[in-house]
PDB file of N, CA and C in Angstrom:
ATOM      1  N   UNK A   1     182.508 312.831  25.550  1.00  0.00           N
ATOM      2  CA  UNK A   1     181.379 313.700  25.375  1.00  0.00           C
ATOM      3  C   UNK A   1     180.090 312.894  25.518  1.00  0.00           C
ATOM      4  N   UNK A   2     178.909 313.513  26.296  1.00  0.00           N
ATOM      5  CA  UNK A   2     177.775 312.883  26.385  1.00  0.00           C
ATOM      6  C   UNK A   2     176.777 313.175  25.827  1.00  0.00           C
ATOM      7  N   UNK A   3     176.067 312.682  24.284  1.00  0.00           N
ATOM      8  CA  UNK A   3     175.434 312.723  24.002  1.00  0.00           C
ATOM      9  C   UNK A   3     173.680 312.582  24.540  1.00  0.00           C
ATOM     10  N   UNK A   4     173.783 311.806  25.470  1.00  0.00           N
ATOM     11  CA  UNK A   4     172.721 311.613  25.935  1.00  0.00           C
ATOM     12  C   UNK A   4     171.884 313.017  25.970  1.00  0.00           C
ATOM     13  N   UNK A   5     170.221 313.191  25.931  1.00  0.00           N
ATOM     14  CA  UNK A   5     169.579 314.158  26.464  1.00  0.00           C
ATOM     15  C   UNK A   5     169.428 314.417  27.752  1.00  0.00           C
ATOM     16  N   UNK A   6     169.276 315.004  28.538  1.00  0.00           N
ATOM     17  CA  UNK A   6     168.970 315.248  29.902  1.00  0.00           C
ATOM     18  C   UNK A   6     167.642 314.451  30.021  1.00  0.00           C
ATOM     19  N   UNK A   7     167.713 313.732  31.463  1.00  0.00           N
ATOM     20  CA  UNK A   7     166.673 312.598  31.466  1.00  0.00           C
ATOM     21  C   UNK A   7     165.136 312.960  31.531  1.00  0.00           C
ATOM     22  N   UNK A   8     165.138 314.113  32.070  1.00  0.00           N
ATOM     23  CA  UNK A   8     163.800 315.143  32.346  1.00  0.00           C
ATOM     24  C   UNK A   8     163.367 315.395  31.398  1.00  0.00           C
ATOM     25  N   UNK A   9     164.454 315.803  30.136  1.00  0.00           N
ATOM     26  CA  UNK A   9     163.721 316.269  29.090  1.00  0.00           C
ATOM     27  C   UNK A   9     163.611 314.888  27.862  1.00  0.00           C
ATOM     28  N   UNK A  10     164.239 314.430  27.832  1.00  0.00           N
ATOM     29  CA  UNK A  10     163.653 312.861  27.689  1.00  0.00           C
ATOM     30  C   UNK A  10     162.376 312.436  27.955  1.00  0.00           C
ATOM     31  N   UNK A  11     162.299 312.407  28.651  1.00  0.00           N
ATOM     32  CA  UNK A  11     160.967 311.629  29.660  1.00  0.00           C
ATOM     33  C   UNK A  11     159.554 312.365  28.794  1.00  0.00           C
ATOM     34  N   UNK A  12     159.652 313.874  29.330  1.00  0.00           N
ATOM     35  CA  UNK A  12     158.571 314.628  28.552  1.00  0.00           C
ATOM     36  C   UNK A  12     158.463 314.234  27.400  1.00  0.00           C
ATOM     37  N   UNK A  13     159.353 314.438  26.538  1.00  0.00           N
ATOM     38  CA  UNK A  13     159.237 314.533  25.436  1.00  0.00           C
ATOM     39  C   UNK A  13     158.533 313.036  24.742  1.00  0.00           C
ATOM     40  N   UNK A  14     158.842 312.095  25.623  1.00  0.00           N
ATOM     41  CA  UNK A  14     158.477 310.442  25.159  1.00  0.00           C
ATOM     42  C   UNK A  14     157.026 310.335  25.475  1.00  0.00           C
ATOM     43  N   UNK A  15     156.501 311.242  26.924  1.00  0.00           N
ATOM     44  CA  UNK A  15     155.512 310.738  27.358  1.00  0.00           C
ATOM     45  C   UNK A  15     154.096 311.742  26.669  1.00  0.00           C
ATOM     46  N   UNK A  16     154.834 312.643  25.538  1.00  0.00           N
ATOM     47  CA  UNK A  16     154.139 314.051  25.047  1.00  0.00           C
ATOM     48  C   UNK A  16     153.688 312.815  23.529  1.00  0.00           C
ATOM     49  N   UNK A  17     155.068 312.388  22.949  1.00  0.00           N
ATOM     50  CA  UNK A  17     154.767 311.733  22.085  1.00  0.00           C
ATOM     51  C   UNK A  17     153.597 310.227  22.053  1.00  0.00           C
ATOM     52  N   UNK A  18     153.997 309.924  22.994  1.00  0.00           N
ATOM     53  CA  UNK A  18     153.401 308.633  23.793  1.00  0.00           C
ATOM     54  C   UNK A  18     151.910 309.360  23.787  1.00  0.00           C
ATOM     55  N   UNK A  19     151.625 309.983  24.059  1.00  0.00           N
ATOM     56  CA  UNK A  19     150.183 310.660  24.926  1.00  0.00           C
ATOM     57  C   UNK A  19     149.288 310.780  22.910  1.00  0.00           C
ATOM     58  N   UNK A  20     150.359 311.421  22.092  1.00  0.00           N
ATOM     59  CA  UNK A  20     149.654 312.057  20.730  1.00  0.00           C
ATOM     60  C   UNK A  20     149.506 310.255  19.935  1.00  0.00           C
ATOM     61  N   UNK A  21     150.388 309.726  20.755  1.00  0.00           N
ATOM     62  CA  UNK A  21     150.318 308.117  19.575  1.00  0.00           C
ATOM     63  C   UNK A  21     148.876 307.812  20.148  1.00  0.00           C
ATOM     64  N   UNK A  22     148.663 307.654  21.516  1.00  0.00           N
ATOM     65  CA  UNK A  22     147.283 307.172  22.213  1.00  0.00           C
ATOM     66  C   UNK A  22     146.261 307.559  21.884  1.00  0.00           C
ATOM     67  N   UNK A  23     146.244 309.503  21.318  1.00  0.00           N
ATOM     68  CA  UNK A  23     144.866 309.770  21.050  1.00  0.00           C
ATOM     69  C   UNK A  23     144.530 309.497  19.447  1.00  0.00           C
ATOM     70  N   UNK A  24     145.946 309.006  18.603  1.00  0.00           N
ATOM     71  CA  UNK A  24     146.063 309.021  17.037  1.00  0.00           C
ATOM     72  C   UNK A  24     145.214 307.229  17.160  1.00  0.00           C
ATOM     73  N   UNK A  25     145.359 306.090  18.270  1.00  0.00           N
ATOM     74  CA  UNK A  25     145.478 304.905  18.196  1.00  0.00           C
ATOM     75  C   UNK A  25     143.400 304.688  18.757  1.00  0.00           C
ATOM     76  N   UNK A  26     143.007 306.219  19.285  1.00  0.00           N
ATOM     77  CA  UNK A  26     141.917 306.034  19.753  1.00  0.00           C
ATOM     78  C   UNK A  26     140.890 307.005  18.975  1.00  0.00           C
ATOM     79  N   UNK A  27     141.488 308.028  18.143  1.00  0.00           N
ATOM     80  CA  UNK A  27     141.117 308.540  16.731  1.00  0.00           C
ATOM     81  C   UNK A  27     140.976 307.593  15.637  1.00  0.00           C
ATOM     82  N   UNK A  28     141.655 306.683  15.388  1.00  0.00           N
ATOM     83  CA  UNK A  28     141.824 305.376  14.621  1.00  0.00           C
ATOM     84  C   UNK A  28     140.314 305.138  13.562  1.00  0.00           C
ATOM     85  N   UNK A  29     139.827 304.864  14.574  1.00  0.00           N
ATOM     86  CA  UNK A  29     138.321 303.903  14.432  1.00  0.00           C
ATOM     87  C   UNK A  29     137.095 304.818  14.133  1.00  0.00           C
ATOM     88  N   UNK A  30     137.504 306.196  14.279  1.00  0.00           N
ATOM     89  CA  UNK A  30     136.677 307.089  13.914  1.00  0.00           C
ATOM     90  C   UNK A  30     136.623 307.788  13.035  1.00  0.00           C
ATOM     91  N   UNK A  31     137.572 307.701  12.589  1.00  0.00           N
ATOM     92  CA  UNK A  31     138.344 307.913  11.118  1.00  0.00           C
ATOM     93  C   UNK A  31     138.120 307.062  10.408  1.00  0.00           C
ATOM     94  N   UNK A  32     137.569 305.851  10.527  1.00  0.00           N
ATOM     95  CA  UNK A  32     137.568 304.612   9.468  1.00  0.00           C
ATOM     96  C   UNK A  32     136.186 304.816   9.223  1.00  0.00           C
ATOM     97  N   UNK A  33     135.487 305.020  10.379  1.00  0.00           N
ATOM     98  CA  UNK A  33     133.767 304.987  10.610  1.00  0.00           C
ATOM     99  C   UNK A  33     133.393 306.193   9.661  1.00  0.00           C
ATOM    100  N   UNK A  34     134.243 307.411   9.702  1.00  0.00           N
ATOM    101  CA  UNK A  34     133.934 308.514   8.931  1.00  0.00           C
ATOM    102  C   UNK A  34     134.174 308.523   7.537  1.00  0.00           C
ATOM    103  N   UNK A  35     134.871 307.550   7.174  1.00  0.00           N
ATOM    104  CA  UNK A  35     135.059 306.988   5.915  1.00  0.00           C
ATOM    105  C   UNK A  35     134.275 306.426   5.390  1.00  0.00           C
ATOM    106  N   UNK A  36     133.602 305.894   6.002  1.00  0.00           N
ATOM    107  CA  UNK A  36     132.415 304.504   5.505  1.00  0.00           C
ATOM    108  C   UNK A  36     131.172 305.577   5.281  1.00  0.00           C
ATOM    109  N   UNK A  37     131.223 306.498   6.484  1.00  0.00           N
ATOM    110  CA  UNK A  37     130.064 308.055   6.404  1.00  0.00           C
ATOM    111  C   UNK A  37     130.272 308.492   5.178  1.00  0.00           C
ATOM    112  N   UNK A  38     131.168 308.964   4.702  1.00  0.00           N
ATOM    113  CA  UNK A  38     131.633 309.579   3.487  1.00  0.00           C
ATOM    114  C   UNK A  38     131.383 308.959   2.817  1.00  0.00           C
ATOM    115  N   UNK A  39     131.240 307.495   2.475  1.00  0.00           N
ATOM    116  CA  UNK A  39     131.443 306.660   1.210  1.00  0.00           C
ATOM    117  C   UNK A  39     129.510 306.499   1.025  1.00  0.00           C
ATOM    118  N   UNK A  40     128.686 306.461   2.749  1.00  0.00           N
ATOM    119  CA  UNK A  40     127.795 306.463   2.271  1.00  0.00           C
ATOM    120  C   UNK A  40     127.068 307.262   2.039  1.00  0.00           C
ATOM    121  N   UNK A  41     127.314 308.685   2.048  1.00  0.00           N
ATOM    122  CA  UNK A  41     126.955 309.879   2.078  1.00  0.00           C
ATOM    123  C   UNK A  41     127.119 310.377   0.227  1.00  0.00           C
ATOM    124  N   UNK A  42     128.536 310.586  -0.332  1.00  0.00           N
ATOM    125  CA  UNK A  42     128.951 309.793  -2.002  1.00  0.00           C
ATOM    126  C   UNK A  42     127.610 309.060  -2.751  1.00  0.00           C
ATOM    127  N   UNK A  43     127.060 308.075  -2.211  1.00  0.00           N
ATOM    128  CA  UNK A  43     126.450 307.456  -2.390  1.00  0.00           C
ATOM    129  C   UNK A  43     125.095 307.940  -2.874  1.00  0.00           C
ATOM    130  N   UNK A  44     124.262 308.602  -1.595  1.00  0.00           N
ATOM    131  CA  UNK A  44     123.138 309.490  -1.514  1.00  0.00           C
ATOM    132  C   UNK A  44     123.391 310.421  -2.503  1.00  0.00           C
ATOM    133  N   UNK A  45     124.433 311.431  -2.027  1.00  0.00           N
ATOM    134  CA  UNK A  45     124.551 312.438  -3.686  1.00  0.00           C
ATOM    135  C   UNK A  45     124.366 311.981  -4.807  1.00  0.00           C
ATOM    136  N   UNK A  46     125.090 311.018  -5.173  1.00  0.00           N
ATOM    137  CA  UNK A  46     125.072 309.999  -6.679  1.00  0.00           C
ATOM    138  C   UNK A  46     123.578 310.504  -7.163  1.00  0.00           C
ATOM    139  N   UNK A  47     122.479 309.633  -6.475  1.00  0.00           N
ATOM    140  CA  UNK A  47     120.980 309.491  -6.299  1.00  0.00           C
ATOM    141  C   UNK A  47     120.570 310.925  -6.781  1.00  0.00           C
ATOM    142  N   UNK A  48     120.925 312.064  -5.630  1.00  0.00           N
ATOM    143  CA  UNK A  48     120.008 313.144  -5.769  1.00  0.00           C
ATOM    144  C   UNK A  48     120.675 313.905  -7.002  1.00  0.00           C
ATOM    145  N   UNK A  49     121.861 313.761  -7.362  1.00  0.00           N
ATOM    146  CA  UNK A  49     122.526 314.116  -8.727  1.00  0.00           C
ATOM    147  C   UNK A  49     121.561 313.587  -9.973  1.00  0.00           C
ATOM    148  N   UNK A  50     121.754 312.274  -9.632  1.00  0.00           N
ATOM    149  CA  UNK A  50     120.803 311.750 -10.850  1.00  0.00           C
ATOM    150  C   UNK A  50     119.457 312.289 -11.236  1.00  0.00           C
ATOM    151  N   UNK A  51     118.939 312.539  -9.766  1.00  0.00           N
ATOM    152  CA  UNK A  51     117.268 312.842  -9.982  1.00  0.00           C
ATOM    153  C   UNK A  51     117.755 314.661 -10.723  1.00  0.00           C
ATOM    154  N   UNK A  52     118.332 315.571  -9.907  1.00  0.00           N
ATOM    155  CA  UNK A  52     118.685 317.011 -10.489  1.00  0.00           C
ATOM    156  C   UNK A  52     118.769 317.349 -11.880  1.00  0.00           C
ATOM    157  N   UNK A  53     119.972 316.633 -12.542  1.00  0.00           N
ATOM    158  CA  UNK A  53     120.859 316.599 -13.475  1.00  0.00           C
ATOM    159  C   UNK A  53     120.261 315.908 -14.269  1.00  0.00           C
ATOM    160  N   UNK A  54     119.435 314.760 -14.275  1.00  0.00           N
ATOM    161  CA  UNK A  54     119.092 314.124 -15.574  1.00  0.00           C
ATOM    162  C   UNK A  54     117.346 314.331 -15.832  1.00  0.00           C
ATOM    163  N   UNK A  55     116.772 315.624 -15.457  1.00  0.00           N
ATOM    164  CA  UNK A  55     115.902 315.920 -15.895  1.00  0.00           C
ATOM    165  C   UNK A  55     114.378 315.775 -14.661  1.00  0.00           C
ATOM    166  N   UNK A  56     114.754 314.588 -13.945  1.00  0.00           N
ATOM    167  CA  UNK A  56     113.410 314.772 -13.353  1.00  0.00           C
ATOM    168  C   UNK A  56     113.103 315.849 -12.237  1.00  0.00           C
ATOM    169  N   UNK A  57     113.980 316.714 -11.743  1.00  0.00           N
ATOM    170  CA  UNK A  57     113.712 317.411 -11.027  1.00  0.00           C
ATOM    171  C   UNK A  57     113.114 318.492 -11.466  1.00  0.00           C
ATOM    172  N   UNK A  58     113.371 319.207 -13.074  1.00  0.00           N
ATOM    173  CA  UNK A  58     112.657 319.427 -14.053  1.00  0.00           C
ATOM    174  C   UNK A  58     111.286 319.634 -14.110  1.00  0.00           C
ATOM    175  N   UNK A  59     111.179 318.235 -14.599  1.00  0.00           N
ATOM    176  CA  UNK A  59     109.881 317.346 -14.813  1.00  0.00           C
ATOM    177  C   UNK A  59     109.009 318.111 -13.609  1.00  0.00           C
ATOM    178  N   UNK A  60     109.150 317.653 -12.203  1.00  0.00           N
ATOM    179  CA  UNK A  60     108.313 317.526 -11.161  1.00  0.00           C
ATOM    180  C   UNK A  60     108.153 319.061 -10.650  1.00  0.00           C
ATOM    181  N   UNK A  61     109.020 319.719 -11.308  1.00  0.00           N
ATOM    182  CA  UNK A  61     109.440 321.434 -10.826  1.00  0.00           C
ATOM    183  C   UNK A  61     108.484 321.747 -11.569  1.00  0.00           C
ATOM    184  N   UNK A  62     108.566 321.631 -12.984  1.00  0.00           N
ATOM    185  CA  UNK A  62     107.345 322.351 -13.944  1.00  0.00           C
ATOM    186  C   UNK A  62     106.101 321.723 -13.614  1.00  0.00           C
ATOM    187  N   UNK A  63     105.995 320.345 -13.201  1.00  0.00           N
ATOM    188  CA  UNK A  63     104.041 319.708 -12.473  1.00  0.00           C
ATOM    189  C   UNK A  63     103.890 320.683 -11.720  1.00  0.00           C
ATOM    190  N   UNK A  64     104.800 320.838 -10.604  1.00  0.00           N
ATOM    191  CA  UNK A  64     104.002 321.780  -9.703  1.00  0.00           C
ATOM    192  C   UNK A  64     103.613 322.999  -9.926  1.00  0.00           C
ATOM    193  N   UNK A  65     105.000 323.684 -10.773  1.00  0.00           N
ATOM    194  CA  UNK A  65     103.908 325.012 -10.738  1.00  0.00           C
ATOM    195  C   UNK A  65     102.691 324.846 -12.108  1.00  0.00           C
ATOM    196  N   UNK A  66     102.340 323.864 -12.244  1.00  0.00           N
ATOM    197  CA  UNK A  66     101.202 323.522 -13.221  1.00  0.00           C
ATOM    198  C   UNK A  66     100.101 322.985 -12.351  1.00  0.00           C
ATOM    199  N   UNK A  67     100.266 322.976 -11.112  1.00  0.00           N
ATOM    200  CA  UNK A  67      99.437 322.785 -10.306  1.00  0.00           C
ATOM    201  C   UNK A  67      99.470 321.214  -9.945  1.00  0.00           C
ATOM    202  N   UNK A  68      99.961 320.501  -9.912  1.00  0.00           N
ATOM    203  CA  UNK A  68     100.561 319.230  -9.107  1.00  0.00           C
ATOM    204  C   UNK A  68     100.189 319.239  -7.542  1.00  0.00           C
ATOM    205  N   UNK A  69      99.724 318.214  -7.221  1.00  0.00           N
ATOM    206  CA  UNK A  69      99.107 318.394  -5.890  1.00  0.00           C
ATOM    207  C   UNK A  69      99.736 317.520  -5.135  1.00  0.00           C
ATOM    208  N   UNK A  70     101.025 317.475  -4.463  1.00  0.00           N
ATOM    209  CA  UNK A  70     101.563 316.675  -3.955  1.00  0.00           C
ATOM    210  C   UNK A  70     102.254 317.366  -2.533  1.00  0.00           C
ATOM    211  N   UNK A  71     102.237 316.164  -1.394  1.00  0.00           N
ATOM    212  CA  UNK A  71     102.816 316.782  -0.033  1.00  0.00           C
ATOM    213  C   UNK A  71     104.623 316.923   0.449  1.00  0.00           C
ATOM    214  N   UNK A  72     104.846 318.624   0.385  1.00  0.00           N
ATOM    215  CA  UNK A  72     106.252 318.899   0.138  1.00  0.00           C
ATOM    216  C   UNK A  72     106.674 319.053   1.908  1.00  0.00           C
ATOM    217  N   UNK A  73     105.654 318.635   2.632  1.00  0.00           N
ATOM    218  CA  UNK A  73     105.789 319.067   3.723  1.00  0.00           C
ATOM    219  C   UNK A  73     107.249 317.713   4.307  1.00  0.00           C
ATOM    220  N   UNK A  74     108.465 318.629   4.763  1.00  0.00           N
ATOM    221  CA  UNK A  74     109.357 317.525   5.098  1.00  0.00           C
ATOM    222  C   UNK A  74     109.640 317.474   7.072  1.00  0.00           C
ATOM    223  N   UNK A  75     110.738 316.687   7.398  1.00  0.00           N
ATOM    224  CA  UNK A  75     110.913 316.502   9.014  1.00  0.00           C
ATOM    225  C   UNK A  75     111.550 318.461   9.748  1.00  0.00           C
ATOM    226  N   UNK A  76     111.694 319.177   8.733  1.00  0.00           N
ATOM    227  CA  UNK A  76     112.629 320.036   9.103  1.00  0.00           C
ATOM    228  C   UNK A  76     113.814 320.651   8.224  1.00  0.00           C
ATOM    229  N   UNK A  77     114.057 319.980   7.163  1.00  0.00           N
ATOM    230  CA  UNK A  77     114.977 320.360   6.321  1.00  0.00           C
ATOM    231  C   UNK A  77     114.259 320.853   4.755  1.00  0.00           C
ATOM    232  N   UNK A  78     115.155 321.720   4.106  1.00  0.00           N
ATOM    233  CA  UNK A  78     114.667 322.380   3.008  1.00  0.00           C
ATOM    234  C   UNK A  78     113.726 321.324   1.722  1.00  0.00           C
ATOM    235  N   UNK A  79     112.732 321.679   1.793  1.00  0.00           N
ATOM    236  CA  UNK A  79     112.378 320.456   0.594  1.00  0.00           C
ATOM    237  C   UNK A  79     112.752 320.533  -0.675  1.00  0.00           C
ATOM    238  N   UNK A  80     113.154 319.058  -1.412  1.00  0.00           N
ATOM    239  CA  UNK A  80     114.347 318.983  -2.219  1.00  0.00           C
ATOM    240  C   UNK A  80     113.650 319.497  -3.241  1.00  0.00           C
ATOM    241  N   UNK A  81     112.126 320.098  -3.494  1.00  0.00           N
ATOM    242  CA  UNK A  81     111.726 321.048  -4.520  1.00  0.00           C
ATOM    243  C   UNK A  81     111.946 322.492  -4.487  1.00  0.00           C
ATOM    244  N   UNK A  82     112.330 322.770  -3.536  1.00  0.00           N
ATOM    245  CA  UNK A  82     113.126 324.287  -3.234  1.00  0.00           C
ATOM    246  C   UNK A  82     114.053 324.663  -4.556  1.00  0.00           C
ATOM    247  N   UNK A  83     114.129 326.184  -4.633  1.00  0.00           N
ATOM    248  CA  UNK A  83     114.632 325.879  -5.836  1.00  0.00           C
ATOM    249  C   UNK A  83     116.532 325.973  -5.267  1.00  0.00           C
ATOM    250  N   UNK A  84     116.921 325.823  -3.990  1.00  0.00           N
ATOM    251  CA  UNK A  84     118.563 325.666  -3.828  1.00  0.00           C
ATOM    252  C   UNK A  84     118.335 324.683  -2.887  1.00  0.00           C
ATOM    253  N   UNK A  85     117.470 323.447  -2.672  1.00  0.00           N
ATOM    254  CA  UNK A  85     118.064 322.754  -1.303  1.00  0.00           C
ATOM    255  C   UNK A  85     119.128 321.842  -2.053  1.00  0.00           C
ATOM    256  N   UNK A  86     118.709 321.129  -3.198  1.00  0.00           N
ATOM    257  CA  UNK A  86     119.722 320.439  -3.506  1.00  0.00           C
ATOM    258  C   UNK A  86     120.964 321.015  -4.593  1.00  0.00           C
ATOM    259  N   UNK A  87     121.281 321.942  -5.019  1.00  0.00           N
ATOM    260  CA  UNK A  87     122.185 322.875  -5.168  1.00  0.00           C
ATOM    261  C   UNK A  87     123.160 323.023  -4.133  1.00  0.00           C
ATOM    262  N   UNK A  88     122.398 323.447  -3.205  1.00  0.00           N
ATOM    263  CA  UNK A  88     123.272 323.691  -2.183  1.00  0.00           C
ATOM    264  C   UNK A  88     124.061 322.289  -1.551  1.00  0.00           C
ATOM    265  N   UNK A  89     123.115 321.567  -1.806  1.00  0.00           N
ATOM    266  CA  UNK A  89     123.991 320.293  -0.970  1.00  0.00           C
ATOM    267  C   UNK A  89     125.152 319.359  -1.793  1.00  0.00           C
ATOM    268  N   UNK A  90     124.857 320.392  -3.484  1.00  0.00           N
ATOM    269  CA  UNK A  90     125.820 319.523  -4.127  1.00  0.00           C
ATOM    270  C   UNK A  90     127.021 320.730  -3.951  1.00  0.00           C
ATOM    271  N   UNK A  91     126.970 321.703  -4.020  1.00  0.00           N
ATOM    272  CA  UNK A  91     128.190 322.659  -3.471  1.00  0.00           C
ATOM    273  C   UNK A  91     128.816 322.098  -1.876  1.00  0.00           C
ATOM    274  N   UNK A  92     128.044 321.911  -0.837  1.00  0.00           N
ATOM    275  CA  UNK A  92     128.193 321.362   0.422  1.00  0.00           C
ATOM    276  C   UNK A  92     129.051 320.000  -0.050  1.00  0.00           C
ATOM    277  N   UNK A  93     129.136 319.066  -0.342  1.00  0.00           N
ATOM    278  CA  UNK A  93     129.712 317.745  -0.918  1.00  0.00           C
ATOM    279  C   UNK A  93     130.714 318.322  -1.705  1.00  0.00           C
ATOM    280  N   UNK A  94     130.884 319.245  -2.776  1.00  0.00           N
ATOM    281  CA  UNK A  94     132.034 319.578  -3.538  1.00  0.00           C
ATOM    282  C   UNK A  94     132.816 320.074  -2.454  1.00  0.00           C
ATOM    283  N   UNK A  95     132.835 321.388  -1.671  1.00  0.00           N
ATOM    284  CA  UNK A  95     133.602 322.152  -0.683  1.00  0.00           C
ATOM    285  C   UNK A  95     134.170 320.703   0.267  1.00  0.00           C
ATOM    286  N   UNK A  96     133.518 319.827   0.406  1.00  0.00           N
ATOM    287  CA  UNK A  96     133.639 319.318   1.933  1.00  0.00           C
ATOM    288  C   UNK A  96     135.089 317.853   0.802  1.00  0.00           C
ATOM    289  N   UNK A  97     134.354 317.668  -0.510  1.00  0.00           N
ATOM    290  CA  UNK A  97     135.678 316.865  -1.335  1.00  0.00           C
ATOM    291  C   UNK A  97     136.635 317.637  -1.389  1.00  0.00           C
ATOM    292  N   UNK A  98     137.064 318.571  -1.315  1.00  0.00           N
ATOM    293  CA  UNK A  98     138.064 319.413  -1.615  1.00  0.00           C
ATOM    294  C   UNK A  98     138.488 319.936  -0.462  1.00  0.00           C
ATOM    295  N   UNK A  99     138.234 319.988   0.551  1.00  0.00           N
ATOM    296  CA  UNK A  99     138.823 319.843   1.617  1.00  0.00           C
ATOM    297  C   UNK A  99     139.510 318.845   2.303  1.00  0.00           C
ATOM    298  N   UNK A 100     138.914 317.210   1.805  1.00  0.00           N
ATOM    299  CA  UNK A 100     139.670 316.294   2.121  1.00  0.00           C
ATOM    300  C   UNK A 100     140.487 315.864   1.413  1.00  0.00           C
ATOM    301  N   UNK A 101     140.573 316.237  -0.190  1.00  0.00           N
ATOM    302  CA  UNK A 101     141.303 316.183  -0.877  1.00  0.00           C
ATOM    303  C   UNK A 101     142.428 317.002  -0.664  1.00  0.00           C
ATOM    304  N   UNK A 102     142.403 318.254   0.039  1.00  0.00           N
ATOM    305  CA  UNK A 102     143.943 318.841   0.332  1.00  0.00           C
ATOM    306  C   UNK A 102     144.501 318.302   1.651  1.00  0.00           C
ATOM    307  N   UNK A 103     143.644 317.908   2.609  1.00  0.00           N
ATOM    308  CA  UNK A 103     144.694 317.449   3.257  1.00  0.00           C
ATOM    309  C   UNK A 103     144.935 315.928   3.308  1.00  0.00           C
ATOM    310  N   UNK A 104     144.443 315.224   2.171  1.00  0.00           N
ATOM    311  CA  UNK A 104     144.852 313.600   1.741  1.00  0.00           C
ATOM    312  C   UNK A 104     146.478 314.060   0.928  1.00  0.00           C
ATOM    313  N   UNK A 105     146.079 315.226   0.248  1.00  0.00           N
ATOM    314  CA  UNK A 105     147.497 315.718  -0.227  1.00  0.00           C
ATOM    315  C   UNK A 105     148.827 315.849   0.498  1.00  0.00           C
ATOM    316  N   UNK A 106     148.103 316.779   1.883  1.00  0.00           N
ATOM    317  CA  UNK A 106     148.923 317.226   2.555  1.00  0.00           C
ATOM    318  C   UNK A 106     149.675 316.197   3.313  1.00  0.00           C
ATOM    319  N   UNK A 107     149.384 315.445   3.752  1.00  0.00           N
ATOM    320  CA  UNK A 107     149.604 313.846   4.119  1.00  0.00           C
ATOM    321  C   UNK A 107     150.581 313.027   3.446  1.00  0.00           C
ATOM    322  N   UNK A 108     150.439 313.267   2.061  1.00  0.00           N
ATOM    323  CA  UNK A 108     150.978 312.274   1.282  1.00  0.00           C
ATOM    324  C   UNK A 108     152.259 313.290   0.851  1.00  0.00           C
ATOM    325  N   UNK A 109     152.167 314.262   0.936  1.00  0.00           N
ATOM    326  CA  UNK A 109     153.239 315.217   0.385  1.00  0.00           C
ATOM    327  C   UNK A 109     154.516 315.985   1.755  1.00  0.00           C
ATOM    328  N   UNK A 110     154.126 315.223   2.718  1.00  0.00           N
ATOM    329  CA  UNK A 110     154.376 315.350   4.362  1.00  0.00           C
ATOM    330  C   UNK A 110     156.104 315.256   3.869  1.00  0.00           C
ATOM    331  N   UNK A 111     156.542 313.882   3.170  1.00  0.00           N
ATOM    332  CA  UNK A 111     158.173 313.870   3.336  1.00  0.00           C
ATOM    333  C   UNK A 111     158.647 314.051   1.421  1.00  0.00           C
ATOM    334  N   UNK A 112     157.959 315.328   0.699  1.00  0.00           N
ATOM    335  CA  UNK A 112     158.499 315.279  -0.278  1.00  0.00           C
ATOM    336  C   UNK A 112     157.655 315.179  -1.456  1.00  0.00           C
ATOM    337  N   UNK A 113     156.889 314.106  -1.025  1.00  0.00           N
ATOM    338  CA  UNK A 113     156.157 313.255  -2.215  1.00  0.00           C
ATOM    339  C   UNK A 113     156.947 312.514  -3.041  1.00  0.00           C
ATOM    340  N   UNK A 114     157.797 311.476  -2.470  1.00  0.00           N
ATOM    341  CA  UNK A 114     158.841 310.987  -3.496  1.00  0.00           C
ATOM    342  C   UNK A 114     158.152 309.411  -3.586  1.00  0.00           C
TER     343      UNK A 114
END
């Protein structure tokens, strides 16, 4: 009896796998780079958490509408005295952890999780 596969379908099948190892081996490095993004991105939140959460955003929220004369004018993005730009970006960072957190799961739970 011949176990062998038929050579045709062999071939495909090596050069299908072969083809997904090449784009996993050239995905690689962009995946590491997006890591380091993430770690420095983590980072920045930390900061604007601190300023939110421990009062000074507060502080500088109640100057202004006390009449505080300072320039909110930014490049294009919501200014972080808005009352959701940075709200929103700490929901944006939670959704976007919890998305990589299920599929760091999904990954690790691939043969079992044993």
């Amino acid at each position: 009896m011949n176990d062998l596969p038929p050579q045709a379908e062999a071939q495909a099948r090596i050069d299908h796998i072969q083809k997904l190892y090449r784009e996993w081996t050239q995905l690689l490095p962009k995946l590491e780079a997006a890591h380091q993004d993430w770690l420095h991105g983590e980072a920045i939140m930390r900061e604007l958490a601190q300023f939110y959460f421990e009062g000074e955003y507060s502080r500088y929220h109640q100057a202004l509408e006390n009449g505080l004369d300072v320039n909110l004018h930014t490049q294009g993005e919501y200014s972080i005295m808005s009352e959701d730009a940075l709200w929103n970006a700490f929901t944006e960072q939670q959704s976007l952890a919890w998305q990589r957190l299920r599929s760091a799961v999904a990954v690790l739970d691939r043969d079992g999780g044993d």
